[in-house]
N, C-alpha and C. Protein backbone atom coordinates (compact mmCIF):
# COMPACT_ATOMS: atom_id res chain seq x y z
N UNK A 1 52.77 27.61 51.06
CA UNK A 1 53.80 26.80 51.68
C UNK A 1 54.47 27.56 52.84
N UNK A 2 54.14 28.79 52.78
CA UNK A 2 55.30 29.88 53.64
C UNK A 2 54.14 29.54 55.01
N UNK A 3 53.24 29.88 55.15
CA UNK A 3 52.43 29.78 55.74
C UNK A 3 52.48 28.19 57.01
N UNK A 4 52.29 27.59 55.92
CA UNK A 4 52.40 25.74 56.90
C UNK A 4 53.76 25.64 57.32
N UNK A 5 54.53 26.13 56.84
CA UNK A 5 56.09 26.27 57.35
C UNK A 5 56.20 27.00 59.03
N UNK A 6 55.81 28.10 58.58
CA UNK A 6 55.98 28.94 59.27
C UNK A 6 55.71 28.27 60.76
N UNK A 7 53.66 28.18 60.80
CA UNK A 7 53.39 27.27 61.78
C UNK A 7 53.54 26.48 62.12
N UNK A 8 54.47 25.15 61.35
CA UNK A 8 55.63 24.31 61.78
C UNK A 8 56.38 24.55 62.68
N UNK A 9 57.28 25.39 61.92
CA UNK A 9 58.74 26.12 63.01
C UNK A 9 58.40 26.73 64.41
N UNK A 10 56.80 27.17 64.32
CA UNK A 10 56.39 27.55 65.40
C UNK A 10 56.17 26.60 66.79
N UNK A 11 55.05 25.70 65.91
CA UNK A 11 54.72 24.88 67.07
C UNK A 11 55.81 23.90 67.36
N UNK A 12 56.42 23.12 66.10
CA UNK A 12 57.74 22.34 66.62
C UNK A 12 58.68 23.07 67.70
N UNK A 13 58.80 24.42 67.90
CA UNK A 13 59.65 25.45 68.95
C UNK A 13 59.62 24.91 69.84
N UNK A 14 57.78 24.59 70.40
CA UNK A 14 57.69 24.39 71.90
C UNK A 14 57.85 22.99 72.46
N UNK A 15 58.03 21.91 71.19
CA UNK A 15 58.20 20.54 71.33
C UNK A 15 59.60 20.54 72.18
N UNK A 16 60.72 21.26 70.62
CA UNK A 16 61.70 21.62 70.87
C UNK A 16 62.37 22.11 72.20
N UNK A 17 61.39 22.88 72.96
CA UNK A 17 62.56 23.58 74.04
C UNK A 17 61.75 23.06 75.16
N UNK A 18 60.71 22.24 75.14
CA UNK A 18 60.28 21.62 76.54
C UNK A 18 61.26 20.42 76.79
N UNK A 19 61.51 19.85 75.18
CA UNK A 19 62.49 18.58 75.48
C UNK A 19 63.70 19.40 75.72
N UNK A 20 64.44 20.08 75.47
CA UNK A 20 65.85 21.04 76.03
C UNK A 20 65.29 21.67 77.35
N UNK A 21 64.42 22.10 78.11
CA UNK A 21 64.31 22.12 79.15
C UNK A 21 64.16 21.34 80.07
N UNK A 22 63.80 20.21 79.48
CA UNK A 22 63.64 18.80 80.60
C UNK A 22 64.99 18.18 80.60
N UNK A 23 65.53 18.25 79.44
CA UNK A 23 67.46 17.76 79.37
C UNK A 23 68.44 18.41 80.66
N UNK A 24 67.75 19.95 80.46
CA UNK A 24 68.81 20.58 81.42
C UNK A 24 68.39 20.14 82.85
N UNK A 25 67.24 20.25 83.24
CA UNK A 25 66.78 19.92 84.39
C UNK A 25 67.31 18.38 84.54
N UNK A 26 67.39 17.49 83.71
CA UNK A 26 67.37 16.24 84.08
C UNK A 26 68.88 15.94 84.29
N UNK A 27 70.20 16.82 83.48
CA UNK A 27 71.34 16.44 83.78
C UNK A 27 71.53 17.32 85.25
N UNK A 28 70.47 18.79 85.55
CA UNK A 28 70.80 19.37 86.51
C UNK A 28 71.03 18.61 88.15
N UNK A 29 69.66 18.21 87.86
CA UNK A 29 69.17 16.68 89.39
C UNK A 29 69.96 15.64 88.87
N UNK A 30 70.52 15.21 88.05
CA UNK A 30 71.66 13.99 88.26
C UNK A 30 73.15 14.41 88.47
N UNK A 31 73.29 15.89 87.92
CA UNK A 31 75.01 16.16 88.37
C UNK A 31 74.82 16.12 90.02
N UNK A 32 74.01 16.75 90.30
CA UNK A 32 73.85 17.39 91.42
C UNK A 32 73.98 16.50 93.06
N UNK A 33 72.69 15.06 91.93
CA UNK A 33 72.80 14.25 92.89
C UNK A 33 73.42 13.19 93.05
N UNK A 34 74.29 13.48 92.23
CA UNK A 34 74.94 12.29 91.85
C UNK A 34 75.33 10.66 91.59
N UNK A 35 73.99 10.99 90.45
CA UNK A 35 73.47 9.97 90.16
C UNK A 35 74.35 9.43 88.97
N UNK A 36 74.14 8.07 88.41
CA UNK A 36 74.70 7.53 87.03
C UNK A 36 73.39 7.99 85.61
N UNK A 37 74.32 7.55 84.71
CA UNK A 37 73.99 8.21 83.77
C UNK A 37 73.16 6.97 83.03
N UNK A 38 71.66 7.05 82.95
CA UNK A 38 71.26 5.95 82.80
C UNK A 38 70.72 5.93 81.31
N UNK A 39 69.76 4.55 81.16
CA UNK A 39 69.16 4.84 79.40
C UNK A 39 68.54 5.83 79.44
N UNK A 40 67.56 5.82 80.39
CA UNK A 40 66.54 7.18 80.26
C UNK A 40 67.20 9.05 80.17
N UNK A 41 68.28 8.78 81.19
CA UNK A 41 68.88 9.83 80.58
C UNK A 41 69.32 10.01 79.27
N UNK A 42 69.78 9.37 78.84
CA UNK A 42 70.53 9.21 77.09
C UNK A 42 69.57 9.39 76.36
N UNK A 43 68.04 8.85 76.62
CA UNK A 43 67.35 8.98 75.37
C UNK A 43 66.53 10.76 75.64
N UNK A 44 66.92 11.08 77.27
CA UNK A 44 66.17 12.58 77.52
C UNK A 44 66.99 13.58 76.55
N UNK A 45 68.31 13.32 76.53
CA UNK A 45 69.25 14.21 75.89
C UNK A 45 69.33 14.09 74.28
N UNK A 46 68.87 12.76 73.91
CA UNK A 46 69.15 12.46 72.59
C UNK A 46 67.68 13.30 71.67
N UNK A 47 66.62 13.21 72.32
CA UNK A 47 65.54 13.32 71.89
C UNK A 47 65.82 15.07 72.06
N UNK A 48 66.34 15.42 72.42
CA UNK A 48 66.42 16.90 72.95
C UNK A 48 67.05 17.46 71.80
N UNK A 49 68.03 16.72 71.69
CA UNK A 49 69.35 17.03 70.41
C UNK A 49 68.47 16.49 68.78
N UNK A 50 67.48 15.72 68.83
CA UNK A 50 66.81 15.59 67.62
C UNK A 50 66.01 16.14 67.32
N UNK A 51 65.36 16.64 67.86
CA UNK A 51 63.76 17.59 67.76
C UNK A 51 64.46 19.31 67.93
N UNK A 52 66.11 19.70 68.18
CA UNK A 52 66.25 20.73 67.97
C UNK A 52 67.33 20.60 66.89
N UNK A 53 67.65 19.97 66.35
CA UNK A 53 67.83 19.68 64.91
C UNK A 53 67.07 19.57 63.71
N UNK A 54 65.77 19.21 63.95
CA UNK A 54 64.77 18.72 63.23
C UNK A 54 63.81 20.47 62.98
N UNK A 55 64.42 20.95 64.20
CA UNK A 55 63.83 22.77 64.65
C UNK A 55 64.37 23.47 63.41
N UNK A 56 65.85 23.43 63.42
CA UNK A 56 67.08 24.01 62.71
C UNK A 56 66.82 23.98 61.54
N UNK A 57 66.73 22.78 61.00
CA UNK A 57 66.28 22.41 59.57
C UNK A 57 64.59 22.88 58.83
N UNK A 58 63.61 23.11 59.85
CA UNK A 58 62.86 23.63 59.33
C UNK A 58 63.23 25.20 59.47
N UNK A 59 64.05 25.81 60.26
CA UNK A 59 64.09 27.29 60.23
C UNK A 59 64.81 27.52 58.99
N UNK A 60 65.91 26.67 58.79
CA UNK A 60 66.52 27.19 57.49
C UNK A 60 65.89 27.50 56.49
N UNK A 61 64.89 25.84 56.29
CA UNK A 61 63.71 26.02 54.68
C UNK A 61 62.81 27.46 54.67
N UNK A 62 62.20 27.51 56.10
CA UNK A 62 61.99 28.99 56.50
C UNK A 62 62.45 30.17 56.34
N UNK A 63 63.54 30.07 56.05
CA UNK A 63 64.04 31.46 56.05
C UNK A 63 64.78 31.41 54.46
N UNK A 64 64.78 30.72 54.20
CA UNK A 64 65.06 30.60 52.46
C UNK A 64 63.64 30.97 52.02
N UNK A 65 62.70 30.83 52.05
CA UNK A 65 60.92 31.19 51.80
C UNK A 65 60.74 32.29 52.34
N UNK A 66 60.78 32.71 53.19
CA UNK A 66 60.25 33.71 53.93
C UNK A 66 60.76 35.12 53.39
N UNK A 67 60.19 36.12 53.32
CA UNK A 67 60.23 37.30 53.64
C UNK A 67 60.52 38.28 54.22
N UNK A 68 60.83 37.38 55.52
CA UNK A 68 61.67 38.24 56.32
C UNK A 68 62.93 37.53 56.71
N UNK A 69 63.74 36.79 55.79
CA UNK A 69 64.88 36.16 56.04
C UNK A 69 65.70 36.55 55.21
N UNK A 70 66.09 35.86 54.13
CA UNK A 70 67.11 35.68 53.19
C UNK A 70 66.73 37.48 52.17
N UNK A 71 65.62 37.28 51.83
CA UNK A 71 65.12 38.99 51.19
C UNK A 71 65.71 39.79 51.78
N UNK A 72 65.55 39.53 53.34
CA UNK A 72 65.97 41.14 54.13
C UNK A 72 66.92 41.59 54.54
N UNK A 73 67.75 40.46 54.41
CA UNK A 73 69.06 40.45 55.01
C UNK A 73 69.88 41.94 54.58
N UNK A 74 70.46 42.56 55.30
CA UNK A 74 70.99 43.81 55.21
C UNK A 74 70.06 45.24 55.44
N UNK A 75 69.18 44.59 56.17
CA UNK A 75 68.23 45.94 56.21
C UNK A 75 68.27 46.09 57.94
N UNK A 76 69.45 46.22 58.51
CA UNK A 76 69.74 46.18 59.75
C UNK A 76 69.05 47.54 60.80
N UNK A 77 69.01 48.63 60.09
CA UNK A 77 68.00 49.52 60.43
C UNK A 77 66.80 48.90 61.59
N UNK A 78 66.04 47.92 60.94
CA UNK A 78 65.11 48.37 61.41
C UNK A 78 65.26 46.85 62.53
N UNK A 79 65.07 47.22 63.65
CA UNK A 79 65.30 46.07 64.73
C UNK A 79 64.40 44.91 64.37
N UNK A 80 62.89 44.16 64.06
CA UNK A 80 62.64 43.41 64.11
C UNK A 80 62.75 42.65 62.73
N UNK A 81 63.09 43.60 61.85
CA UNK A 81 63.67 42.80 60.69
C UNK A 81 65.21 42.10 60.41
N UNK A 82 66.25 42.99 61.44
CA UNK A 82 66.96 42.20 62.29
C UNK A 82 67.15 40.77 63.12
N UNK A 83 66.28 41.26 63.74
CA UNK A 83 65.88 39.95 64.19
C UNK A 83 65.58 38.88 63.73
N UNK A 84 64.92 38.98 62.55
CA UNK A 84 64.52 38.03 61.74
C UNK A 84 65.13 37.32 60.71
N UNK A 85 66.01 38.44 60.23
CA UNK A 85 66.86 38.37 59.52
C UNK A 85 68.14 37.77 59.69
N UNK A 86 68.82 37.91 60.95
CA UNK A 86 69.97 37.86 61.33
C UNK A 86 70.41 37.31 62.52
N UNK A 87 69.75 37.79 63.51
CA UNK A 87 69.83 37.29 65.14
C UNK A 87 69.50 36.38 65.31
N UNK A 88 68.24 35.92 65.18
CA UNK A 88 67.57 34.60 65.29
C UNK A 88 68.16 33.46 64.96
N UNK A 89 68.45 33.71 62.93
CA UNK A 89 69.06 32.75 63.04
C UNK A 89 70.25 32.28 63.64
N UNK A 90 71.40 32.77 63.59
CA UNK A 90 72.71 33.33 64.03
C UNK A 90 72.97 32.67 65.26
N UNK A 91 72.22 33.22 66.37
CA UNK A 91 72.36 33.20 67.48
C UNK A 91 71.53 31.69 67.62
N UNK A 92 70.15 31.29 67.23
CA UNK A 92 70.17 29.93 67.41
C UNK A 92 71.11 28.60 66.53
N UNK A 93 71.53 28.86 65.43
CA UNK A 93 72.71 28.27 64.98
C UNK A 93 73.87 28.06 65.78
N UNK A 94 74.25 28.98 66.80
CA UNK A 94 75.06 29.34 67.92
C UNK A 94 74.85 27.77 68.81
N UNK A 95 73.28 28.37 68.79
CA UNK A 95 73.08 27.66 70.21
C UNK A 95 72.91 25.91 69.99
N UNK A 96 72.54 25.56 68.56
CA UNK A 96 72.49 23.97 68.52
C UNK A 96 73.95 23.80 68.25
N UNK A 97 74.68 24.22 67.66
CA UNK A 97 75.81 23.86 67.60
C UNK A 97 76.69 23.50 69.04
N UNK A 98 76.38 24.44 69.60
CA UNK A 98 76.97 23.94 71.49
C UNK A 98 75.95 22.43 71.71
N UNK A 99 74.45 22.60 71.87
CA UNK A 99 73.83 21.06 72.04
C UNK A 99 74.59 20.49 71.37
N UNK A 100 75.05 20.30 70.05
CA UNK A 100 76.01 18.90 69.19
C UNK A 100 77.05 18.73 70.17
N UNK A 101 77.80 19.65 70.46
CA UNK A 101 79.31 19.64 71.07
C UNK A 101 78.52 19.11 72.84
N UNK A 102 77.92 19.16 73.01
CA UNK A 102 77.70 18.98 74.44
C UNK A 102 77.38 17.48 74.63
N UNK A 103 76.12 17.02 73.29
CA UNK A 103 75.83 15.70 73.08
C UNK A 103 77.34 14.78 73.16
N UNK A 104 78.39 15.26 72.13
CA UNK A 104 79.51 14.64 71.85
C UNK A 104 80.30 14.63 72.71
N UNK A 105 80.36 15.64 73.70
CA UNK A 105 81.09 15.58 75.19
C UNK A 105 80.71 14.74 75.89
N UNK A 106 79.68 14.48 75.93
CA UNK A 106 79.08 13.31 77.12
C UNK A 106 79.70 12.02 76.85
N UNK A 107 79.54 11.65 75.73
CA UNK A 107 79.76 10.64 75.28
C UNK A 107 81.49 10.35 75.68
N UNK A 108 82.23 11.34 75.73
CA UNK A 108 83.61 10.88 76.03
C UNK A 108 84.04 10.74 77.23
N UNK A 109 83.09 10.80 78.47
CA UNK A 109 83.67 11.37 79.28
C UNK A 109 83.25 10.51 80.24
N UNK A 110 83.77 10.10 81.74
CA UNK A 110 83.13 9.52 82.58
C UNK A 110 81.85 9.27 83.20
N UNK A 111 81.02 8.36 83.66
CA UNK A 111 80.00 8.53 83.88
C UNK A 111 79.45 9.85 84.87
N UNK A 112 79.73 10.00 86.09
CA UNK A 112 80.21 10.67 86.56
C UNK A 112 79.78 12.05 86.10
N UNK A 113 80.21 12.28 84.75
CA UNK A 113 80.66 13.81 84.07
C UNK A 113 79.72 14.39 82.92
N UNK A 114 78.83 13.00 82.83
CA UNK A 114 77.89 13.05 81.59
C UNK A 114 77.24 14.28 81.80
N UNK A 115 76.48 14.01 83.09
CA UNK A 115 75.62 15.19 83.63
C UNK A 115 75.85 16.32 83.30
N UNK A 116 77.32 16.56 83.46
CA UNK A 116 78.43 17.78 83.68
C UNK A 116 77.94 18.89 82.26
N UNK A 117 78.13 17.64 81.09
CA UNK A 117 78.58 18.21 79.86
C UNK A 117 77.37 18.35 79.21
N UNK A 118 76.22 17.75 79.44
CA UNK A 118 74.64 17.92 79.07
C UNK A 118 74.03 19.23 80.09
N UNK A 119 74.59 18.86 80.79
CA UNK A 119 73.94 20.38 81.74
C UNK A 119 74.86 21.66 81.45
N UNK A 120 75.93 21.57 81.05
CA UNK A 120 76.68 23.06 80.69
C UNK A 120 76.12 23.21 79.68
N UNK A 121 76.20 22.66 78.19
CA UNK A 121 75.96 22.92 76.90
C UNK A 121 74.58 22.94 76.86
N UNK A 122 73.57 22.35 77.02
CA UNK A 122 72.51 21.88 76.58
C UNK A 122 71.95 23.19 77.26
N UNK A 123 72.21 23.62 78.66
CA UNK A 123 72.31 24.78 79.19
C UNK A 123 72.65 26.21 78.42
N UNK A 124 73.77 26.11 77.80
CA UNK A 124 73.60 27.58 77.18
C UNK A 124 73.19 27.82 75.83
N UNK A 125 72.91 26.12 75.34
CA UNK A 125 72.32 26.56 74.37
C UNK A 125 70.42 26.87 74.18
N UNK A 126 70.10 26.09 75.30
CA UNK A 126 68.74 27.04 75.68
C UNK A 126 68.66 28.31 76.08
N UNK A 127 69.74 28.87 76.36
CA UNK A 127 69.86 30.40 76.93
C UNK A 127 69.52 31.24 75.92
N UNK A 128 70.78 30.45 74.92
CA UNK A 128 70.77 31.66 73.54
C UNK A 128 69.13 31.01 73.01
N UNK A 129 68.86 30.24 72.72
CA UNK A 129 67.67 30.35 72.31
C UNK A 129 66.59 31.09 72.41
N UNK A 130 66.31 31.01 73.97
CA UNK A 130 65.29 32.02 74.82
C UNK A 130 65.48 33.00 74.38
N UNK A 131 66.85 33.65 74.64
CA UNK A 131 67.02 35.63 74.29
C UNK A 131 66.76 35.82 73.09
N UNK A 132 66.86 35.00 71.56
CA UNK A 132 66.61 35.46 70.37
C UNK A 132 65.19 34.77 69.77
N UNK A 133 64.22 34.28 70.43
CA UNK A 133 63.13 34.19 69.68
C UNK A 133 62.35 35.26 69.75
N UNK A 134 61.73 35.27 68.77
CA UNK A 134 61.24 36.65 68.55
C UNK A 134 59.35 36.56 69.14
N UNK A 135 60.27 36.54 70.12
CA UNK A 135 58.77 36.98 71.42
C UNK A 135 57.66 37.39 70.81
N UNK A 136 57.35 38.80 69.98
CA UNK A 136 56.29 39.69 69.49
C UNK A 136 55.89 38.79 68.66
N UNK A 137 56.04 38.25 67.60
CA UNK A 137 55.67 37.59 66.47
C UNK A 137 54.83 35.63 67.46
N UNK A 138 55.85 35.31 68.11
CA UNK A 138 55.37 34.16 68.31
C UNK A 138 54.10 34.59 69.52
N UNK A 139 54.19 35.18 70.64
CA UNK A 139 53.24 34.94 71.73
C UNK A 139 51.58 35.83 70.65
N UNK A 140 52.22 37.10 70.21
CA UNK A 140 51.26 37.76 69.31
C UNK A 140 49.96 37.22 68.59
């Protein structure tokens, strides 16, 4: 089970952050150009915010199974068990939690501003994402 998991969390990643990279780009060219905030935008951002929720939830089951999660926790020594252990999750927990707050910003705010609040949040929470996946293990 650790195994089909694993390659889950993996390949769902890249579902995951092509749709959060097309979000940011897509509120980037509409703040910018100041465009309205249309269906297609709503469903670019919504689908962005579901498939990295849907990410979240398999990393958790993941890391409750895994071996190098919940087991290792406190073995800070050694950097990539760190990582695995601690950063990763941490820091991407970080980062969907800003996508929620960013999703929920839009929604309050002028048309106008949608852009604003999908392109800041949705923005740094792909940031933190990028810096804590654990590069060696996935491209490897």
């Amino acid at each position: 089970m650790y195994e089909l998991l694993q390659k889950l969390h993996s390949w769902w990643a890249y579902l995951a952050l092509i749709l959060l990279f097309l979000a940011v780009i897509n509120a980037i060219l509409g703040y910018t150009g100041k465009k309205l905030f249309q269906p297609k935008d709503l469903r670019i951002s919504l689908f962005a915010l579901i498939f990295t929720h849907i990410q979240l939830l398999l990393g958790l089951i993941l890391y409750i199974v895994s071996p190098l999660g919940l087991d290792s926790l406190g073995q800070m020594k050694d950097p990539a068990i760190r990582l695995t252990s601690m950063e990763h999750p941490l820091i991407n927990i970080i980062a969907i939690i800003l996508i929620t707050i960013g999703w929920s910003k839009h929604k309050k705010v002028a048309n106008n501003l949608k852009f604003q609040k999908i392109m800041v949040f949705y923005g740094l929470g792909l940031l933190l994402i990028l810096i804590r996946i654990p590069w060696s293990s996935w491209l490897g």
